[in-house]
N, C-alpha and C. Protein backbone atom coordinates (compact mmCIF):
# COMPACT_ATOMS: atom_id res chain seq x y z
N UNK A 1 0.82 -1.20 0.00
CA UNK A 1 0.00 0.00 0.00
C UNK A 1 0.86 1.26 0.00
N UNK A 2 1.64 1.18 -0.90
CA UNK A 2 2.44 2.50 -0.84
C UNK A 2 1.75 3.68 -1.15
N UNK A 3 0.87 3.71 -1.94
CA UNK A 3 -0.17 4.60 -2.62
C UNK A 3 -1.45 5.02 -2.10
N UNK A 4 -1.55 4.28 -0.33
CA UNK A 4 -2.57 4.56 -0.16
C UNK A 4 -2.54 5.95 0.99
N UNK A 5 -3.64 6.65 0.79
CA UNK A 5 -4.29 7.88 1.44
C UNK A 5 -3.73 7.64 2.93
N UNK A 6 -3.58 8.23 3.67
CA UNK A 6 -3.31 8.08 5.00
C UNK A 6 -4.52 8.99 5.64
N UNK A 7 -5.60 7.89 6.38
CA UNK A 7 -6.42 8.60 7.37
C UNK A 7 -6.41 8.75 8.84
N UNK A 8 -6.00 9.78 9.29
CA UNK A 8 -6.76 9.53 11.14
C UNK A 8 -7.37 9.49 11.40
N UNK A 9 -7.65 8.51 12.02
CA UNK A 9 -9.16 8.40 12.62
C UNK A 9 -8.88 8.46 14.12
N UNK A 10 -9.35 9.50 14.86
CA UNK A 10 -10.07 9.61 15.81
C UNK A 10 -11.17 9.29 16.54
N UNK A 11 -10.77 7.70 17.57
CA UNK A 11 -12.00 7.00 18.02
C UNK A 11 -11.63 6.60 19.20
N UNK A 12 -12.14 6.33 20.39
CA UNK A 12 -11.79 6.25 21.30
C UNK A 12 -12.21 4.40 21.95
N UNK A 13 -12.89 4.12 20.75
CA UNK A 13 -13.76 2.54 20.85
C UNK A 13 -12.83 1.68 20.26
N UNK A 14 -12.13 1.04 20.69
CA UNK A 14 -10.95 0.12 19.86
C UNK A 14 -11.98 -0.77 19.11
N UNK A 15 -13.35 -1.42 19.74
CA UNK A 15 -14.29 -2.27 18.59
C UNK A 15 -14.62 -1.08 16.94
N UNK A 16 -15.04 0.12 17.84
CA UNK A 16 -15.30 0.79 16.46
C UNK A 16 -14.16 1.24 15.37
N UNK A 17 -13.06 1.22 16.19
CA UNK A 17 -11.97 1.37 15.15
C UNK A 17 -11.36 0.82 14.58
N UNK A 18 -11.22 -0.60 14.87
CA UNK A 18 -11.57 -1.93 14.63
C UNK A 18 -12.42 -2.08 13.05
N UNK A 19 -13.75 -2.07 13.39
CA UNK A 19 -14.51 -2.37 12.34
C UNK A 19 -14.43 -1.38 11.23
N UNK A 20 -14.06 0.00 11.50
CA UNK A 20 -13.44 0.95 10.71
C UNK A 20 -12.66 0.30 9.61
N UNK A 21 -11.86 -0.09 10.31
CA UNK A 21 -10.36 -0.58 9.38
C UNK A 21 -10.96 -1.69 8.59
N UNK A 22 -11.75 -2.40 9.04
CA UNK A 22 -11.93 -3.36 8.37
C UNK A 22 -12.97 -3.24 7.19
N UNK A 23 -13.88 -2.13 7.78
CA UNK A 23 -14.77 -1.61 6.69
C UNK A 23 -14.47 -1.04 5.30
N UNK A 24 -12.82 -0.27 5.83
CA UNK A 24 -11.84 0.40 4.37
C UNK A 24 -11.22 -0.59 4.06
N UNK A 25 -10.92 -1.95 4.55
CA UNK A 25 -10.25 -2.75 3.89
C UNK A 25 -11.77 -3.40 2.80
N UNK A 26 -12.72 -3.39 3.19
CA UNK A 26 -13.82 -4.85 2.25
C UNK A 26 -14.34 -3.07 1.46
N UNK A 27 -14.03 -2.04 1.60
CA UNK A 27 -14.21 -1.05 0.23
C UNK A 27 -14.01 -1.10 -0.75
N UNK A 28 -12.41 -1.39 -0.10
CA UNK A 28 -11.30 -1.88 -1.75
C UNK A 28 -10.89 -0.39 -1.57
N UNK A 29 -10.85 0.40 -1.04
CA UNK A 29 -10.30 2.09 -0.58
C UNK A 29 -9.12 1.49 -0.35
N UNK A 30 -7.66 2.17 -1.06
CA UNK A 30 -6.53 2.65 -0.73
C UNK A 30 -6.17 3.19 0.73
N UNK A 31 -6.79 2.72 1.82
CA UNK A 31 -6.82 4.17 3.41
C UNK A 31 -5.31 3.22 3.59
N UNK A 32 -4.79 4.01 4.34
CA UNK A 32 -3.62 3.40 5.72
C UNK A 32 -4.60 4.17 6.60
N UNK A 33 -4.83 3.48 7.69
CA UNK A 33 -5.66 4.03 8.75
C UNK A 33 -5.11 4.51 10.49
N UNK A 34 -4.66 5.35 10.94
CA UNK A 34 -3.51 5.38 11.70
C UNK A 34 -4.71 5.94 13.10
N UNK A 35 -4.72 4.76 14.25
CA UNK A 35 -5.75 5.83 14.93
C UNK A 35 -5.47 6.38 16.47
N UNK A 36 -5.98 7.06 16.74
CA UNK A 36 -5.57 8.52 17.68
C UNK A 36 -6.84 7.88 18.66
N UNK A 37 -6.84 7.85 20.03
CA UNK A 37 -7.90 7.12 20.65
C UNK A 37 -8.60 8.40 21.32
N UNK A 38 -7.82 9.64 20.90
CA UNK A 38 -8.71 10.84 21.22
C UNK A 38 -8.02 11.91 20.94
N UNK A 39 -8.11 13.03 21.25
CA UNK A 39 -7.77 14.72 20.91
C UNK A 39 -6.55 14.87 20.96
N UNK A 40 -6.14 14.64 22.12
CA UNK A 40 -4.84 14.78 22.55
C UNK A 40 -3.79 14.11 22.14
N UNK A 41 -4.18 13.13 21.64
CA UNK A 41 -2.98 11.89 20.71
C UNK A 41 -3.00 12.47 19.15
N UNK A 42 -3.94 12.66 19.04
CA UNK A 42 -4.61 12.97 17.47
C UNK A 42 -3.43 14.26 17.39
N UNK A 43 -4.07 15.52 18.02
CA UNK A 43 -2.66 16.67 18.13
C UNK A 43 -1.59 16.14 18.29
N UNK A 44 -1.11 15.25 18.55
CA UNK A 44 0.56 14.86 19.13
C UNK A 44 0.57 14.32 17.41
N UNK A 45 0.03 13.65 16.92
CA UNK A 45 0.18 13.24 15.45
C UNK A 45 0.69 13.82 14.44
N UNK A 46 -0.65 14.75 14.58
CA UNK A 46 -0.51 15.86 13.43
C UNK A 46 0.98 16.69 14.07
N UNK A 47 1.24 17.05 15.10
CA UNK A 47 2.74 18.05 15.78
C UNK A 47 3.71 17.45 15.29
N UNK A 48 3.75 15.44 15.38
CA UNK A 48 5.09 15.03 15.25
C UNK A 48 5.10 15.14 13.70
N UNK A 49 4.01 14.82 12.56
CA UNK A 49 4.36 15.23 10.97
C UNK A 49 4.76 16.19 11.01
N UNK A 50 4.22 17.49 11.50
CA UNK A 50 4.99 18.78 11.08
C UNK A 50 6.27 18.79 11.75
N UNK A 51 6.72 18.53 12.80
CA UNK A 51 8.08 18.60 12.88
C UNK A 51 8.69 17.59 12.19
N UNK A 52 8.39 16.78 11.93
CA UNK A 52 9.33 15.67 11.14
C UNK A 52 8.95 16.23 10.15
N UNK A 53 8.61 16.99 9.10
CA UNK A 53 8.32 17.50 7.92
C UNK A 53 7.50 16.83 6.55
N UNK A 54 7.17 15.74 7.47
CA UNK A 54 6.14 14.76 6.59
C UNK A 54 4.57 15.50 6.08
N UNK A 55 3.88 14.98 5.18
CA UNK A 55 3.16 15.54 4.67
C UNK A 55 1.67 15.70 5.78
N UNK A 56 1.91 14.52 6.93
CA UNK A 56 0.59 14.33 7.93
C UNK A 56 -0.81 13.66 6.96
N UNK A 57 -1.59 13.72 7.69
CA UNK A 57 -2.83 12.46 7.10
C UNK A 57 -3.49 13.03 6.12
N UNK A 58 -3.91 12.58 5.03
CA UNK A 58 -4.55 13.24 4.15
C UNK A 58 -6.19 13.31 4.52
N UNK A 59 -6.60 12.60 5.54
CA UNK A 59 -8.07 12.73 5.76
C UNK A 59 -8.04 12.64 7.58
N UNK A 60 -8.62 12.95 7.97
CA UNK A 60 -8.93 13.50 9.61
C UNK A 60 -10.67 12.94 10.02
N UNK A 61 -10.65 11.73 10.51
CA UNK A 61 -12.30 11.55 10.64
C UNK A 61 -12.22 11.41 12.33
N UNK A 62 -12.90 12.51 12.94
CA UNK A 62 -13.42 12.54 14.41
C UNK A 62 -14.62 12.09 15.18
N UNK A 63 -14.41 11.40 15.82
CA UNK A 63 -15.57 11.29 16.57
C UNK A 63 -16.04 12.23 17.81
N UNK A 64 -17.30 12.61 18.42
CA UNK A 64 -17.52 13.55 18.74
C UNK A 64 -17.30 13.53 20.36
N UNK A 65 -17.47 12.24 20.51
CA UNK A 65 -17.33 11.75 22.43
C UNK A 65 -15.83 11.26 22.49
N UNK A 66 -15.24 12.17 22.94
CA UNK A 66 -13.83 11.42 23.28
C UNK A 66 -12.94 12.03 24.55
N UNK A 67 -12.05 11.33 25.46
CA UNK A 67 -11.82 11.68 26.51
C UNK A 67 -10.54 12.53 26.19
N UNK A 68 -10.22 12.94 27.35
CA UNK A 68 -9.37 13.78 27.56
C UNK A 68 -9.38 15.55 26.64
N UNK A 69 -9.51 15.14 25.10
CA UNK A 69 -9.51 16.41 24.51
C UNK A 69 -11.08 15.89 23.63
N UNK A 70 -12.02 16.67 23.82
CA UNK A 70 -13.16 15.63 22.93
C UNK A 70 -12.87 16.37 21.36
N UNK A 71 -14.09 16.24 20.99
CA UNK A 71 -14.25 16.05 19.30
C UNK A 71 -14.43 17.36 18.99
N UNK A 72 -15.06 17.96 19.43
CA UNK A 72 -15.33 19.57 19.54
C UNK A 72 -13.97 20.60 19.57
N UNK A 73 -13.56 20.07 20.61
CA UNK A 73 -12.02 20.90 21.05
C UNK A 73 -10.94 20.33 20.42
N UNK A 74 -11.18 19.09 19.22
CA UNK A 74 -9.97 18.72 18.49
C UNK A 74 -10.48 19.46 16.95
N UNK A 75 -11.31 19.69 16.42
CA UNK A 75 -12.11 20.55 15.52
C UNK A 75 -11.65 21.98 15.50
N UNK A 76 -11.43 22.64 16.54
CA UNK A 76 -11.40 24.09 16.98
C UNK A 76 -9.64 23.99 16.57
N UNK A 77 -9.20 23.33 17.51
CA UNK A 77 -7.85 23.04 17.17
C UNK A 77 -7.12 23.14 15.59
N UNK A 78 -7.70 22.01 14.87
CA UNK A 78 -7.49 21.56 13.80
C UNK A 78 -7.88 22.88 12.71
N UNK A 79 -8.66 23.03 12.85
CA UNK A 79 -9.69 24.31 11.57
C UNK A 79 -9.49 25.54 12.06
N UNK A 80 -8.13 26.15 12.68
CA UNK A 80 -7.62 27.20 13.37
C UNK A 80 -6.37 27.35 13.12
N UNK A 81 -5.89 25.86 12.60
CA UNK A 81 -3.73 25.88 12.26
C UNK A 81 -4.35 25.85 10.97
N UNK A 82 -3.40 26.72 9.97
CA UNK A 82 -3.29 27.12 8.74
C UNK A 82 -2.88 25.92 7.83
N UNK A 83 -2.00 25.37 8.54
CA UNK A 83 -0.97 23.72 8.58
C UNK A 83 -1.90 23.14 7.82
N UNK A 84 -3.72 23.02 8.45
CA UNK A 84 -4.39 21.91 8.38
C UNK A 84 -5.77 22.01 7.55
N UNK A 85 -5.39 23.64 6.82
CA UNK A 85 -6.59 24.07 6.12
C UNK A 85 -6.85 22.68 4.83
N UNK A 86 -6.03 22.50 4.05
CA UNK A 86 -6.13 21.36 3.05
C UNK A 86 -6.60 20.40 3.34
N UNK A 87 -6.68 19.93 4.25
CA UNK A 87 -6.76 17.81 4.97
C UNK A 87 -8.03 18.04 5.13
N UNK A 88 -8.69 17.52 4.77
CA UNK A 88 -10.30 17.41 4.65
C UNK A 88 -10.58 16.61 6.23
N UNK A 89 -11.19 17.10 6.58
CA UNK A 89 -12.04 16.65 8.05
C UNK A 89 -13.54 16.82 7.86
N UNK A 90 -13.76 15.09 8.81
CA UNK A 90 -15.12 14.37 8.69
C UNK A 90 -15.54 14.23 10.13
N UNK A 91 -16.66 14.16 10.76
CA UNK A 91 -16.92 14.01 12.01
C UNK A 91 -18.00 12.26 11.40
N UNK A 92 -17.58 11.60 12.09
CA UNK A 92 -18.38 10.65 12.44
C UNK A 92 -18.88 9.94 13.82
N UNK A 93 -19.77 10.29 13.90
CA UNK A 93 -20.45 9.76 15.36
C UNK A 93 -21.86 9.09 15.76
N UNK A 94 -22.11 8.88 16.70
CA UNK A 94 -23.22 7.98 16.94
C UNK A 94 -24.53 8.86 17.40
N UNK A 95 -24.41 9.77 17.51
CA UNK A 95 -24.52 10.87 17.90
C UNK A 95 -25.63 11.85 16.72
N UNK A 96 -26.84 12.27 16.71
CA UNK A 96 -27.25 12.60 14.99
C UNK A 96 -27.78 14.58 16.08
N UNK A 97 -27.31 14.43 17.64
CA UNK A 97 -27.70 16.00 17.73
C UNK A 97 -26.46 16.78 17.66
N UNK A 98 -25.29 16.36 17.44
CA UNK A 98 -24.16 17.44 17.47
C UNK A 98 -23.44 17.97 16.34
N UNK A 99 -24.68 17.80 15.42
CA UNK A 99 -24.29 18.43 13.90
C UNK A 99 -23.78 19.91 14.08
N UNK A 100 -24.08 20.37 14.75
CA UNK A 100 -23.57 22.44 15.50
C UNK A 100 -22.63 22.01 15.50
N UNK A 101 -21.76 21.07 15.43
CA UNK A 101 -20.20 21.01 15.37
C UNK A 101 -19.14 21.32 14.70
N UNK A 102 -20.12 21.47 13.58
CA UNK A 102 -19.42 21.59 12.06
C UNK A 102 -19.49 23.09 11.70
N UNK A 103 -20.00 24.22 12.20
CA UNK A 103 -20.38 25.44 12.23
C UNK A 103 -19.08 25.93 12.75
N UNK A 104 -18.39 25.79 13.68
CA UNK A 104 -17.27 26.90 14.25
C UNK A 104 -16.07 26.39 13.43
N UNK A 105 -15.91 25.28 12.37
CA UNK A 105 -15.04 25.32 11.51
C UNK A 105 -14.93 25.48 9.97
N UNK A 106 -16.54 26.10 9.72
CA UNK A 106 -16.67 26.32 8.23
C UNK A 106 -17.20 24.62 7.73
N UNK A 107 -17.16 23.88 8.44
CA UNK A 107 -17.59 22.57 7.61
C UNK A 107 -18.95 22.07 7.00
N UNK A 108 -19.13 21.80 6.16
CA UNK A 108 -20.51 21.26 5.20
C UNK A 108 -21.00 20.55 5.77
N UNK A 109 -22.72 20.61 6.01
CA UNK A 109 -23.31 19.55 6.90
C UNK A 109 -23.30 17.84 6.17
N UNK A 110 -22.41 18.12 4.81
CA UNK A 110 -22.05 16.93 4.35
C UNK A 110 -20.42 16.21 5.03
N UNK A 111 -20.28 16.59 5.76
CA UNK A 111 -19.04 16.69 6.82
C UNK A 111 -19.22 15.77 8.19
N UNK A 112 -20.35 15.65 7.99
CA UNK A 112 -21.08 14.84 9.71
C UNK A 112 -21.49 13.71 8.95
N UNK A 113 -21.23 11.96 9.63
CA UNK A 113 -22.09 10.55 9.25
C UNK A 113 -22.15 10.74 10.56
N UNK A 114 -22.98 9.48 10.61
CA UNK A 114 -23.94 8.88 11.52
C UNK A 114 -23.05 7.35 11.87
N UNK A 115 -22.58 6.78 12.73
CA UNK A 115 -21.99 5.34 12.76
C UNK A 115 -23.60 4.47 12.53
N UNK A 116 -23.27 3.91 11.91
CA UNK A 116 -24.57 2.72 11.56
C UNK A 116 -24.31 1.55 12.38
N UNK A 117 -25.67 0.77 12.11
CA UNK A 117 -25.95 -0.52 12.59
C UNK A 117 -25.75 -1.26 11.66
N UNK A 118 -25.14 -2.55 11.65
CA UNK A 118 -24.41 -3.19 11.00
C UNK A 118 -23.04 -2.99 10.09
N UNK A 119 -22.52 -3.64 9.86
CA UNK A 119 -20.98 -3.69 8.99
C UNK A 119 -21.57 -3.43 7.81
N UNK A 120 -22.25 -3.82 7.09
CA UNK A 120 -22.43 -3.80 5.44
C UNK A 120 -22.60 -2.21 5.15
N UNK A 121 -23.56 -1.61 6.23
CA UNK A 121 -23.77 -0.09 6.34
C UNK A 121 -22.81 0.81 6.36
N UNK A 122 -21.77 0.06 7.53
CA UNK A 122 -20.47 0.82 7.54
C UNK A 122 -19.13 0.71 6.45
N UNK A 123 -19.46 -0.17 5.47
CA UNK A 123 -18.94 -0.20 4.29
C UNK A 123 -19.21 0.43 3.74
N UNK A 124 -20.71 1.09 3.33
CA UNK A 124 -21.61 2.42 2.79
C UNK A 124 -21.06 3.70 3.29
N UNK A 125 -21.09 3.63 4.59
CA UNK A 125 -20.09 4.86 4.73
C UNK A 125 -19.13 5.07 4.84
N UNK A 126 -17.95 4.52 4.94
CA UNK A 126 -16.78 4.35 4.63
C UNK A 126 -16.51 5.09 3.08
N UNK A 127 -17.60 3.72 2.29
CA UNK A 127 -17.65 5.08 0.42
C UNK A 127 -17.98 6.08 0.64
N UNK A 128 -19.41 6.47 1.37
CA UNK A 128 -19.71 8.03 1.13
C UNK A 128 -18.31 8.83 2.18
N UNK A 129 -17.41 8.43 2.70
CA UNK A 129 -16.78 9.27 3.42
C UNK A 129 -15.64 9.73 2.50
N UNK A 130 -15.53 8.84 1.68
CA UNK A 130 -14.51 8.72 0.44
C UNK A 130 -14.72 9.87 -0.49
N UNK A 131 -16.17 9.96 -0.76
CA UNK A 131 -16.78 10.85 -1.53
C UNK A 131 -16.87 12.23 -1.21
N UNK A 132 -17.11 12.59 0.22
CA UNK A 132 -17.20 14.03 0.59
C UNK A 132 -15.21 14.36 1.04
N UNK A 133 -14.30 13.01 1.49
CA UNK A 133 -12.74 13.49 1.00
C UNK A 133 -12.17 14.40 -0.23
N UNK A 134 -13.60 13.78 -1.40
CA UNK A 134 -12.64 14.05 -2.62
C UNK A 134 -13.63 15.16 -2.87
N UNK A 135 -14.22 15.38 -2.69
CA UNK A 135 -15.21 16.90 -2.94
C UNK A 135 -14.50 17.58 -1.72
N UNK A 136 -14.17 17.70 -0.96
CA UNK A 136 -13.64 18.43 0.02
C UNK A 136 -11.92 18.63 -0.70
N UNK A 137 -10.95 18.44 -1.15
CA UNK A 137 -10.36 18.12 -2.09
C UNK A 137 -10.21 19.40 -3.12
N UNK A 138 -11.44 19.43 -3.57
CA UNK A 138 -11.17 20.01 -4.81
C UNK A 138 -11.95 21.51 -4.22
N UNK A 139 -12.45 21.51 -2.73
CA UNK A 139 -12.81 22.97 -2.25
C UNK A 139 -12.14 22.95 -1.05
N UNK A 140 -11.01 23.20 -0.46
CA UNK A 140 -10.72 22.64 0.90
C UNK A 140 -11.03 24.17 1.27
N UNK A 141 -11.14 23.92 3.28
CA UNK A 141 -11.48 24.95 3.77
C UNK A 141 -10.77 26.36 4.23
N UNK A 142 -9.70 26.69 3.59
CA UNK A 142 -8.68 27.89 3.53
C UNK A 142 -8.63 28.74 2.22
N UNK A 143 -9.19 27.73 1.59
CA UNK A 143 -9.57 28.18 0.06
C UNK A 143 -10.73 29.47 -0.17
């Protein structure tokens, strides 16, 4: 997978991040999936690419409940460094009232999934997450 996209995912559920990975693997999606079990790891991520001068993740998917730094305050973070205007960020959560989340960083209410019930579903979104990457892509939010 030399060619593939590098995503963070931000999840704090090792089952859900888990089935994540496994959901971009039965896509047939290119992801390397690298995951951050919350805010505060997620920032240490993105800090050590920029000092190591690496390019950092090409996609950023958050979840909205997470300890130590939650989903909200890694959003504010992220959509505030100039660093991180390009990298398309997705909120995915279980969660369908904290769509206001996506408002204090300029993000499209096509920017928020829903975690589904069952795997086959979460293969469905996994594509549509693919889909608002690459439309996000060709409008990123610094632009």
């Amino acid at each position: 997978m030399t060619d593939a996209l590098h995503i963070l995912l931000v999840e704090d559920n090792p089952g859900d991040a888990w089935l994540f990975r496994e959901a971009v693997r039965r896509s047939g999606l290119e992801y390397e999936v690298t995951v951050a079990p919350d805010g505060e790891q997620a920032m240490a991520v993105l800090q050590a690419s920029r000092s190591e001068g690496t390019s950092g993740p090409d996609f950023i998917v958050v979840d909205v409940n997470l300890p130590r730094m939650n989903g909200r305050e890694l959003l504010t973070e992220i959509c505030t460094d100039p660093d991180w205007d390009a990298v398309p960020v997705a909120v995915l959560t279980s969660s369908d009232r904290d769509r206001d989340i996506l408002r204090p960083c300029g993000l499209p209410d096509d920017a928020y999934f829903l975690k589904p019930h069952g795997f086959s579903r979460l293969v469905d979104v996994v594509r549509n997450l693919e889909g608002y990457r690459r439309r996000a892509v060709e409008h990123p939010r610094g632009a």
